[in-house]
PDB file of N, CA and C in Angstrom:
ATOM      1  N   UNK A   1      -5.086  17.506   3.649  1.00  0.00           N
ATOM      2  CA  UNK A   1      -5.087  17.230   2.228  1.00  0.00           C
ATOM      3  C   UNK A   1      -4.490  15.848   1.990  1.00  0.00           C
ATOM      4  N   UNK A   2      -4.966  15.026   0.757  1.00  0.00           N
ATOM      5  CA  UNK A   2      -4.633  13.910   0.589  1.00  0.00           C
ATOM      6  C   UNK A   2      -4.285  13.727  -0.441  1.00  0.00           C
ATOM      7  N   UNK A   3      -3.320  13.124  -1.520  1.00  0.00           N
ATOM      8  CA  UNK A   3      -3.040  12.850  -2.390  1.00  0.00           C
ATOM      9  C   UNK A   3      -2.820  11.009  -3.069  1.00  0.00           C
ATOM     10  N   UNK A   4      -3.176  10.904  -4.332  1.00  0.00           N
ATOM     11  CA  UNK A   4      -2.497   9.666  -4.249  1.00  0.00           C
ATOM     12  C   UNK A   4      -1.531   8.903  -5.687  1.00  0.00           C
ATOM     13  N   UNK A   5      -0.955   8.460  -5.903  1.00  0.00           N
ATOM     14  CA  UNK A   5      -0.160   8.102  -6.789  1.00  0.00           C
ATOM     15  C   UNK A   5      -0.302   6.786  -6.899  1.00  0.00           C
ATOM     16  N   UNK A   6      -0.997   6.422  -7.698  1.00  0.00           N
ATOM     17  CA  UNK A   6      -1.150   4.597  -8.646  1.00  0.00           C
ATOM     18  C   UNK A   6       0.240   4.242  -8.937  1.00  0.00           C
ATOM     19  N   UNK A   7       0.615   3.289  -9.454  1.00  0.00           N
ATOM     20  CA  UNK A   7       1.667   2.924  -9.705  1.00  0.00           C
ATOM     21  C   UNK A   7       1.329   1.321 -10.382  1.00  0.00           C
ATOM     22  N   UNK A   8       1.459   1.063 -11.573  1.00  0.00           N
ATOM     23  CA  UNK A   8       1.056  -0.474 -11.936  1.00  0.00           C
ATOM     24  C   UNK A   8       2.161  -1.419 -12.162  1.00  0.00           C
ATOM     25  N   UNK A   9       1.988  -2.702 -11.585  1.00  0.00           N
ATOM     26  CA  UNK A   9       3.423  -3.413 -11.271  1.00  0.00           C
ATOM     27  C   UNK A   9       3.374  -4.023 -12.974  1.00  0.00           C
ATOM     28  N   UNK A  10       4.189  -3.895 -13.586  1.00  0.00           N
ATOM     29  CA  UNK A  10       4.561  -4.591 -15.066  1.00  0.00           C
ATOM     30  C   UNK A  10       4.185  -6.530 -14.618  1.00  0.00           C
ATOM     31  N   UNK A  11       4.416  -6.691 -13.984  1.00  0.00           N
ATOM     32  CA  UNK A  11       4.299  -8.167 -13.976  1.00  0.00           C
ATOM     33  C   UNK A  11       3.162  -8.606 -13.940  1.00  0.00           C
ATOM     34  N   UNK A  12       2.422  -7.304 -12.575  1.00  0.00           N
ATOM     35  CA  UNK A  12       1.164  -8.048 -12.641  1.00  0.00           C
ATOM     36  C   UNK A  12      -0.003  -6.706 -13.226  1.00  0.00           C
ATOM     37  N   UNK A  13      -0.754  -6.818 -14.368  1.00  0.00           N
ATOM     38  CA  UNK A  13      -1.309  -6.013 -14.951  1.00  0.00           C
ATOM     39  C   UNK A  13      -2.345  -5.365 -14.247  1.00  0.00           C
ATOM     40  N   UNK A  14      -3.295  -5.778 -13.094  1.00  0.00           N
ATOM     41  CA  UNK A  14      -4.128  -6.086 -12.349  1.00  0.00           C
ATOM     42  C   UNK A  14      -3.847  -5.630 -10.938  1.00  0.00           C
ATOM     43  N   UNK A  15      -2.549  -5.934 -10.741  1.00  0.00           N
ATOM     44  CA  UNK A  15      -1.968  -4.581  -9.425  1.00  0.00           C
ATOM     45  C   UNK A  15      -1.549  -3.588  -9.209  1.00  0.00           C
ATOM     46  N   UNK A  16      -1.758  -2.852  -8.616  1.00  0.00           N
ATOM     47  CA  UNK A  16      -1.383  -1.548  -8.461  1.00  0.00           C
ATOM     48  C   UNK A  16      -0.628  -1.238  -6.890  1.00  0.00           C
ATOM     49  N   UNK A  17       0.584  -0.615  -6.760  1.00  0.00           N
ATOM     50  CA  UNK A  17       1.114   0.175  -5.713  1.00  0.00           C
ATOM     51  C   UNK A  17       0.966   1.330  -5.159  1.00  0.00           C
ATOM     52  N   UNK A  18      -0.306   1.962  -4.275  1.00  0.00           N
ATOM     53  CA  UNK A  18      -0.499   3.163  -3.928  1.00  0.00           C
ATOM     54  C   UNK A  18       0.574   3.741  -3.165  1.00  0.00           C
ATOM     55  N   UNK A  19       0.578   5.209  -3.373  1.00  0.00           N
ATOM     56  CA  UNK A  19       1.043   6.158  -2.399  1.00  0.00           C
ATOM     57  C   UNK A  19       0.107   6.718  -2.314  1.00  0.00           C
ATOM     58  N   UNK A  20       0.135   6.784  -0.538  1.00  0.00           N
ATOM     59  CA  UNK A  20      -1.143   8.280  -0.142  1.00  0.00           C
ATOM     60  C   UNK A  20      -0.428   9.440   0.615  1.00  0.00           C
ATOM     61  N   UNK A  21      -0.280  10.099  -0.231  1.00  0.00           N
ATOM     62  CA  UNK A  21       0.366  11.071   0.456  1.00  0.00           C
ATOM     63  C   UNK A  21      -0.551  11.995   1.101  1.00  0.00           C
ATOM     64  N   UNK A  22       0.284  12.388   2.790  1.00  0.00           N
ATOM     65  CA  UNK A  22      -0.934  13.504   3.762  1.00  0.00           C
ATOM     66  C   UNK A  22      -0.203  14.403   4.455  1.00  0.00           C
ATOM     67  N   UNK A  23      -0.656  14.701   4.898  1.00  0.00           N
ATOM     68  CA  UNK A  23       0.159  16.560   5.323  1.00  0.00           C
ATOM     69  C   UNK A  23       1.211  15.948   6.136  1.00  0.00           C
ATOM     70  N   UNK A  24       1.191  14.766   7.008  1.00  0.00           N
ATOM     71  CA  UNK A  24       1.662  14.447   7.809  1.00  0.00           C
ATOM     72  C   UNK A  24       2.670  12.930   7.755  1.00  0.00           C
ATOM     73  N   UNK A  25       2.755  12.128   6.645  1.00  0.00           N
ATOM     74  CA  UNK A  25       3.212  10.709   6.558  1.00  0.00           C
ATOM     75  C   UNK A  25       2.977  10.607   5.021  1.00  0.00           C
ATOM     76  N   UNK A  26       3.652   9.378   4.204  1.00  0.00           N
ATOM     77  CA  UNK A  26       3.278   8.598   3.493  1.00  0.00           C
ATOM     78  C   UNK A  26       2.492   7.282   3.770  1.00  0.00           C
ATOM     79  N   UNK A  27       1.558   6.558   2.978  1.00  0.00           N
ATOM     80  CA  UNK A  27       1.235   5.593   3.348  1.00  0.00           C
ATOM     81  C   UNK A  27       0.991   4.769   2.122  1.00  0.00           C
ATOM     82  N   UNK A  28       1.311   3.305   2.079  1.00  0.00           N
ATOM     83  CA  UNK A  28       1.488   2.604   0.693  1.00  0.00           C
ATOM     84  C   UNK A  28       0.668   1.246   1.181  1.00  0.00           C
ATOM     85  N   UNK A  29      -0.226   0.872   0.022  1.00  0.00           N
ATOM     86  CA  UNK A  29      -0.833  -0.202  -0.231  1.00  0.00           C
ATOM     87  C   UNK A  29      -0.339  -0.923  -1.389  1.00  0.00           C
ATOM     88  N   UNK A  30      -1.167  -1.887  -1.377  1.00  0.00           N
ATOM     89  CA  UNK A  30      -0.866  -2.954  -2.760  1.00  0.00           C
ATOM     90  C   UNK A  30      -2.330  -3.273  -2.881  1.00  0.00           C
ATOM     91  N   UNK A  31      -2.823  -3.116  -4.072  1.00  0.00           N
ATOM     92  CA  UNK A  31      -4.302  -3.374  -4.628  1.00  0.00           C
ATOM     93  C   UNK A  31      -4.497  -4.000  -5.780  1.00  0.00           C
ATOM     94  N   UNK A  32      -5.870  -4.916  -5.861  1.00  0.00           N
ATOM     95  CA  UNK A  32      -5.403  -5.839  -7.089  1.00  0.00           C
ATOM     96  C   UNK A  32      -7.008  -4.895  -7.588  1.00  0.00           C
ATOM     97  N   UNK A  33      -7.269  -4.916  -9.360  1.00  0.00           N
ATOM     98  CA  UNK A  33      -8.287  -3.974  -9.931  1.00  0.00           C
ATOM     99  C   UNK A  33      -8.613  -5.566 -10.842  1.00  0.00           C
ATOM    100  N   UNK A  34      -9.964  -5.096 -11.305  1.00  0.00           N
ATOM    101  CA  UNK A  34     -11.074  -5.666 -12.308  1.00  0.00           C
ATOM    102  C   UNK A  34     -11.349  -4.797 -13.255  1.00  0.00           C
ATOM    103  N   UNK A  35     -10.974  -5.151 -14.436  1.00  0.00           N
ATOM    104  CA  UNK A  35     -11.335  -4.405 -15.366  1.00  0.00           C
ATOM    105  C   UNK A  35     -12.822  -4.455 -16.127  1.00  0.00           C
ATOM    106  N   UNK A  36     -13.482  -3.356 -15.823  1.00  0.00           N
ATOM    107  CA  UNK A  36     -14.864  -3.346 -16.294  1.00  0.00           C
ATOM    108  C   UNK A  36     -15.213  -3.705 -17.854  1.00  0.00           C
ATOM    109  N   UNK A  37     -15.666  -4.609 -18.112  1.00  0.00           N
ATOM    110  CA  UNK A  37     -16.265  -5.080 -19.496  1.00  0.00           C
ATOM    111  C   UNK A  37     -17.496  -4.069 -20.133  1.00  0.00           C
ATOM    112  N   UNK A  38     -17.151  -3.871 -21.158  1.00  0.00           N
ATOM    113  CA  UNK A  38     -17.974  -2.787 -22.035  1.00  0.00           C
ATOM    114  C   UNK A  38     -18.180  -1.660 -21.222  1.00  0.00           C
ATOM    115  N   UNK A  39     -17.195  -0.963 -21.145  1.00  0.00           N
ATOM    116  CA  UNK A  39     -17.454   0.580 -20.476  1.00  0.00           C
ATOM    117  C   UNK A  39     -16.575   0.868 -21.515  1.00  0.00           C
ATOM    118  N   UNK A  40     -16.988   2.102 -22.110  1.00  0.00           N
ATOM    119  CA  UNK A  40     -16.764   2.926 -22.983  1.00  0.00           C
ATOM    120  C   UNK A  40     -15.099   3.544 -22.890  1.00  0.00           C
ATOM    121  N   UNK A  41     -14.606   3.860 -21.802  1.00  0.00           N
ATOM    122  CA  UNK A  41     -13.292   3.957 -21.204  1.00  0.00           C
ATOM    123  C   UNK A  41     -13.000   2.616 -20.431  1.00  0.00           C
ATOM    124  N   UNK A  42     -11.469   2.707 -20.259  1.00  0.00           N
ATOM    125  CA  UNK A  42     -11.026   1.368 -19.393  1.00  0.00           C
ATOM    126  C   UNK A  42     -11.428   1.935 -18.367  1.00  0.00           C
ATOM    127  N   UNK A  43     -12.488   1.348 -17.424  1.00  0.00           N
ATOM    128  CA  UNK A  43     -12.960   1.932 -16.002  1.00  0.00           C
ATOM    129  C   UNK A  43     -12.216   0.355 -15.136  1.00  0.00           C
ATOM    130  N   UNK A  44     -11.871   0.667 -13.625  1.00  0.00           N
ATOM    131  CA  UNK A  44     -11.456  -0.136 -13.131  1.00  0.00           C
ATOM    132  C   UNK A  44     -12.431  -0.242 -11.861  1.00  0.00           C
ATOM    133  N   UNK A  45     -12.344  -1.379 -11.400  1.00  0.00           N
ATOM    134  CA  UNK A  45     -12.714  -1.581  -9.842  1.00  0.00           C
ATOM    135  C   UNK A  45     -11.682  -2.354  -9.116  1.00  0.00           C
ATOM    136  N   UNK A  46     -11.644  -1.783  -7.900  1.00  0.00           N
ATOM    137  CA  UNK A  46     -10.962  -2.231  -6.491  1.00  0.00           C
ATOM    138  C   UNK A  46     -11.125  -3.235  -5.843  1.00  0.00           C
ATOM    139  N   UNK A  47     -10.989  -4.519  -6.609  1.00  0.00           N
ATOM    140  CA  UNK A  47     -11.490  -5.725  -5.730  1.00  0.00           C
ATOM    141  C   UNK A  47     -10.612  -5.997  -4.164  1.00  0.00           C
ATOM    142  N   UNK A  48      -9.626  -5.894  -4.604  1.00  0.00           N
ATOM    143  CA  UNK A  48      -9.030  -6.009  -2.649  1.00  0.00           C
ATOM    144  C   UNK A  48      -7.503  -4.868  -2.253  1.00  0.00           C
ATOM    145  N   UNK A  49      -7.491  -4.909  -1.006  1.00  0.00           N
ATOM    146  CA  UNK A  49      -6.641  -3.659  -0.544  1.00  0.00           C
ATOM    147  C   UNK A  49      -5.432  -4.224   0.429  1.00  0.00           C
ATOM    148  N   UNK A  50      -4.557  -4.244   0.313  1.00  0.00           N
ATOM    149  CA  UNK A  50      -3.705  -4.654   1.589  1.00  0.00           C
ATOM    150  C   UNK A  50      -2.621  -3.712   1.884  1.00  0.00           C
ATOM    151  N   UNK A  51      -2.874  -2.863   3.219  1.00  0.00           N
ATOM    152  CA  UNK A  51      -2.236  -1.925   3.489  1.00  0.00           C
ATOM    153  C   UNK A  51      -0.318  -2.519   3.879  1.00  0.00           C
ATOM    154  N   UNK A  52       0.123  -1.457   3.789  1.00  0.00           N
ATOM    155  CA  UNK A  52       1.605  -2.135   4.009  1.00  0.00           C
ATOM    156  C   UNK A  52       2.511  -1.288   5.113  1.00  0.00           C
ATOM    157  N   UNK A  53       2.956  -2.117   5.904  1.00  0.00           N
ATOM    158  CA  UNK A  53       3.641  -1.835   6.855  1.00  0.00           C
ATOM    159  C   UNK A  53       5.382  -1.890   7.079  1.00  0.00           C
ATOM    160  N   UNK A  54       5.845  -0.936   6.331  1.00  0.00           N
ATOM    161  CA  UNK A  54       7.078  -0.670   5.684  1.00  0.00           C
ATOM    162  C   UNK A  54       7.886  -0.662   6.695  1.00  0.00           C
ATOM    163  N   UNK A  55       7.987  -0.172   8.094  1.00  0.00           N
ATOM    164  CA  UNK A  55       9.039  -0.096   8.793  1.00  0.00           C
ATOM    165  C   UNK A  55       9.157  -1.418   9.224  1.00  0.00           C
ATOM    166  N   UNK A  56       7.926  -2.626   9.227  1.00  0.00           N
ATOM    167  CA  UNK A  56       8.074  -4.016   9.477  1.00  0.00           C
ATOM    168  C   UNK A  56       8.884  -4.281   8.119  1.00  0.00           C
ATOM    169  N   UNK A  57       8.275  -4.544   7.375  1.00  0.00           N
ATOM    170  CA  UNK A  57       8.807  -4.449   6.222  1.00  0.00           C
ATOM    171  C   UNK A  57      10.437  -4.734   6.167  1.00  0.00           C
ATOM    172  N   UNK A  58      11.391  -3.442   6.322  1.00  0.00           N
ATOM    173  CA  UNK A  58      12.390  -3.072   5.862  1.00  0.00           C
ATOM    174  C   UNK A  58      13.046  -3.761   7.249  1.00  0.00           C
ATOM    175  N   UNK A  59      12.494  -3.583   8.068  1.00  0.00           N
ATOM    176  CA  UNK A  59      13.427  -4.151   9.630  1.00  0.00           C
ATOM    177  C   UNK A  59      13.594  -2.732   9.958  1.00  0.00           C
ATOM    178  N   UNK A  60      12.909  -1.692  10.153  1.00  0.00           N
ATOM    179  CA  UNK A  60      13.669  -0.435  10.883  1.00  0.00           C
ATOM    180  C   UNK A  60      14.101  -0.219  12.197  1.00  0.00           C
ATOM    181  N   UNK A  61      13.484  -1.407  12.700  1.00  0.00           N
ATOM    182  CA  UNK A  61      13.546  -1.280  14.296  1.00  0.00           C
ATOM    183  C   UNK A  61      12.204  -1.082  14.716  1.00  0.00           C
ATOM    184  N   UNK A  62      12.358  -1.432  16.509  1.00  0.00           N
ATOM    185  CA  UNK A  62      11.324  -1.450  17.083  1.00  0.00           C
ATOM    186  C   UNK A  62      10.648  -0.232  17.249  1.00  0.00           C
ATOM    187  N   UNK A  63      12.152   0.798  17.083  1.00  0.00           N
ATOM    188  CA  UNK A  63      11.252   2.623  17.232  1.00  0.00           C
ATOM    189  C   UNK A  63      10.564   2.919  16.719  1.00  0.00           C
ATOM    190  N   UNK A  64      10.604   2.547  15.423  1.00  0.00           N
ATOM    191  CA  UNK A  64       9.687   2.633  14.337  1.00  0.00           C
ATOM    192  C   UNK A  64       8.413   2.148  14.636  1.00  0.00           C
ATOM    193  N   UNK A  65       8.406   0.948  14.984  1.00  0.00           N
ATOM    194  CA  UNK A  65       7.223   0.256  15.113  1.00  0.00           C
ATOM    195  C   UNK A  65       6.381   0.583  16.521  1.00  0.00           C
ATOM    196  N   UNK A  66       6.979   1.312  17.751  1.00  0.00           N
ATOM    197  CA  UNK A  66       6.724   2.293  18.668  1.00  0.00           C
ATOM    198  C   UNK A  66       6.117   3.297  18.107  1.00  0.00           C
ATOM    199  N   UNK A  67       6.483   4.192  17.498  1.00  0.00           N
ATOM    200  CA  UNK A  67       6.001   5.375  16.783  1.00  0.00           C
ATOM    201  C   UNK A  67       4.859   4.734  16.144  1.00  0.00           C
ATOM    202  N   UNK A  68       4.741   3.961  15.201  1.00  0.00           N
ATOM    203  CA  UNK A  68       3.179   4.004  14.735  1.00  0.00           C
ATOM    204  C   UNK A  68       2.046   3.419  15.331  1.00  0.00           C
ATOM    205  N   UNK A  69       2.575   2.756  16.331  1.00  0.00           N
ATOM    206  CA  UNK A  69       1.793   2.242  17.276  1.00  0.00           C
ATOM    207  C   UNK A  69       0.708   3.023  17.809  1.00  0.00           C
ATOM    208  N   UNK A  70       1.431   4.817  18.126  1.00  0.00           N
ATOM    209  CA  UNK A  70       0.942   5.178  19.019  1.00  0.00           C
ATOM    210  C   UNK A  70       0.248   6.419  18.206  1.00  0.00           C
ATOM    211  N   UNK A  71      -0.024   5.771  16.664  1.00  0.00           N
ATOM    212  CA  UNK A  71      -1.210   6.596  15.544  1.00  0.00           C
ATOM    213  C   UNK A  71      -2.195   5.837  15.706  1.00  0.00           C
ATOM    214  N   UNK A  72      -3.058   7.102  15.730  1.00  0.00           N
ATOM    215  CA  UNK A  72      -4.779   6.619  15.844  1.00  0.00           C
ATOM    216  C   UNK A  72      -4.969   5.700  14.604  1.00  0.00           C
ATOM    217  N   UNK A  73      -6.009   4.341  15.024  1.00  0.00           N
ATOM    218  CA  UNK A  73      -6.375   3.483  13.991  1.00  0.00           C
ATOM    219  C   UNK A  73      -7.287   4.679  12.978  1.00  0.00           C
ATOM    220  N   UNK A  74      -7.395   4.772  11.483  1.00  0.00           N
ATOM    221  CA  UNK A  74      -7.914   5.120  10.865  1.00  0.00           C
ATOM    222  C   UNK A  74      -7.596   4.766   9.621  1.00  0.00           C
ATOM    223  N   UNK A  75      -7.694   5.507   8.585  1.00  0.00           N
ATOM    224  CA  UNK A  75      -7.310   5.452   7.060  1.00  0.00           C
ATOM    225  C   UNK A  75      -6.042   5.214   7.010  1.00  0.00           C
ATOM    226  N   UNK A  76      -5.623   4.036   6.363  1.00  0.00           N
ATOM    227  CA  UNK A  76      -4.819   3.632   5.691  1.00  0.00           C
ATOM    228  C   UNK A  76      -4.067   2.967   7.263  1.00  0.00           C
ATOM    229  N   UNK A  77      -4.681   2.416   8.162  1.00  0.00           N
ATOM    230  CA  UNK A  77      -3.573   1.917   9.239  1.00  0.00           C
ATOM    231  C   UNK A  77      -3.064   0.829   8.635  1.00  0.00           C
ATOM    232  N   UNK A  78      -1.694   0.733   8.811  1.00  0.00           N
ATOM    233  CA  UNK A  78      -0.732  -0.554   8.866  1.00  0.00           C
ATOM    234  C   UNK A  78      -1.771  -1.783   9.719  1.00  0.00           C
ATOM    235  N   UNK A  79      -2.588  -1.824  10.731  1.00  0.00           N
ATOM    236  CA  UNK A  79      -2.638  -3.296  11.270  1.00  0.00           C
ATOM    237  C   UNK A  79      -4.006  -3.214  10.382  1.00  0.00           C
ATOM    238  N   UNK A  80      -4.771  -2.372   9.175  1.00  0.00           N
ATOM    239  CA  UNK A  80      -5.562  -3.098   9.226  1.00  0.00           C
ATOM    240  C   UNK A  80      -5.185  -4.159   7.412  1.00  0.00           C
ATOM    241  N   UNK A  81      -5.459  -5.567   7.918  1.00  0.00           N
ATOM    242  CA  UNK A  81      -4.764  -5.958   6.532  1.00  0.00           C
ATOM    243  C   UNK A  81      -5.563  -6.942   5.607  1.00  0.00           C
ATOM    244  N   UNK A  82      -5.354  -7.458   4.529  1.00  0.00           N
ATOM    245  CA  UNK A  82      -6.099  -8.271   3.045  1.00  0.00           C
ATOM    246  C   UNK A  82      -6.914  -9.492   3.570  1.00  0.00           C
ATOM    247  N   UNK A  83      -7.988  -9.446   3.396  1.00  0.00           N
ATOM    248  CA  UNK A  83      -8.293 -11.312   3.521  1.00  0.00           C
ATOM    249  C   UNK A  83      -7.513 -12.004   2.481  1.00  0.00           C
ATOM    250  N   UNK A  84      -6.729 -11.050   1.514  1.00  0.00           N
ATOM    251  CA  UNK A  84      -6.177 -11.931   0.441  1.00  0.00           C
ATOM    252  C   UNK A  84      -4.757 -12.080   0.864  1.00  0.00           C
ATOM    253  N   UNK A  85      -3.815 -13.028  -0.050  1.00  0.00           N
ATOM    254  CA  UNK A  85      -2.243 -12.603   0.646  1.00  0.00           C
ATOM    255  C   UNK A  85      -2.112 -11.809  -0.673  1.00  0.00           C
ATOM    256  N   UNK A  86      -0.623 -10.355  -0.478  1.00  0.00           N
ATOM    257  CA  UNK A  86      -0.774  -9.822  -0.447  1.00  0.00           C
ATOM    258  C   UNK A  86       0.720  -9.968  -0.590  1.00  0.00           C
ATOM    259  N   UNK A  87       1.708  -9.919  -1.929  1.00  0.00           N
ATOM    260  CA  UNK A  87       2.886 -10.036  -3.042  1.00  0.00           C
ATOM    261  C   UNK A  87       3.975  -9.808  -1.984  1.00  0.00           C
ATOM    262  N   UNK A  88       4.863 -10.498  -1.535  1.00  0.00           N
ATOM    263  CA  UNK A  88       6.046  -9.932  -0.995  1.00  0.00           C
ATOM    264  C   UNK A  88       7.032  -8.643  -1.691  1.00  0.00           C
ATOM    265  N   UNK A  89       7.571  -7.886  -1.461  1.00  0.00           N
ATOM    266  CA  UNK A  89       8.133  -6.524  -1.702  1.00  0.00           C
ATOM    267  C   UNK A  89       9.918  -6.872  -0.956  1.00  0.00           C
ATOM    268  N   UNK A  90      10.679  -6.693  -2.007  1.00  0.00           N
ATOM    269  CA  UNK A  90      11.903  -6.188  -1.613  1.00  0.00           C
ATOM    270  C   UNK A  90      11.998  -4.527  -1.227  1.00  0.00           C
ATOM    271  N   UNK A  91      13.210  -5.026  -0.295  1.00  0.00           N
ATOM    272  CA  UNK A  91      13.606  -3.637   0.245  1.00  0.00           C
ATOM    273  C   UNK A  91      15.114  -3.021   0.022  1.00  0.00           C
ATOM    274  N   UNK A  92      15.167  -1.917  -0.039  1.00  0.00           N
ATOM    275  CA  UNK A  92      17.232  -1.856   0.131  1.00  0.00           C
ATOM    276  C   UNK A  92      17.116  -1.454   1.019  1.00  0.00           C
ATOM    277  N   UNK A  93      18.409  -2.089   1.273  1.00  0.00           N
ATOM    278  CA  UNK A  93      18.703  -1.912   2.540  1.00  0.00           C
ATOM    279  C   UNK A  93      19.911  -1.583   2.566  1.00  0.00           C
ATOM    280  N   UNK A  94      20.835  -0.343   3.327  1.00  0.00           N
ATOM    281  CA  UNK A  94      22.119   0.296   3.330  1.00  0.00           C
ATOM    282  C   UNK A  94      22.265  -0.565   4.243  1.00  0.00           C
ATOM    283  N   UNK A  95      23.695  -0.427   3.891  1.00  0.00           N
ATOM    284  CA  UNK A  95      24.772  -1.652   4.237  1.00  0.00           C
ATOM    285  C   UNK A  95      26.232  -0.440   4.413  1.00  0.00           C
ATOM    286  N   UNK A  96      26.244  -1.330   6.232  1.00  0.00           N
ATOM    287  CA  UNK A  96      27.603   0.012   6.859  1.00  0.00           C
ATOM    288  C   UNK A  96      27.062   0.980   7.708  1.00  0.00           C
TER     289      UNK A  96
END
């Protein structure tokens, strides 16, 4: 089962922060949308996708980056990434 949660960044009206949630992991993108002209509802399209690779990301360590290594390439993989660039993201980070 798959789930997913939009999320629209206030700054940028046009991006969106996925969660995909799966029986097994989370997985988060950053996507920029086109808003369809004269459609009766605000309909959107998906002009580009850039998957995100959070344990690079945050610095979790190399274990981390071991462990997903050794997930089959498919939906939503971390190496596959944007021809576009693709918003830098802060992280917290515990401290101690």
């Amino acid at each position: 089962m798959r789930s997913l949660l939009y999320i629209q960044l206030i700054p940028f009206p046009t991006h969106y922060l996925v969660l995909v949630v799966t029986d097994t992991d989370f997985r988060y993108a950053l996507i920029s949308v086109k808003i369809v002209p004269d459609s009766m509802y605000q309909s959107l399209v998906m002009e580009d996708i850039g998957w995100l690779d959070v344990e690079r990301i945050c610095g979790r360590g190399r274990e981390a980056r071991t462990q997903n290594a050794a997930r089959e390439p498919g939906f939503g993989s971390p190496g596959v990434e944007s021809s576009k660039l693709v918003p830098q993201i802060g992280c917290k980070r515990d401290v101690g």
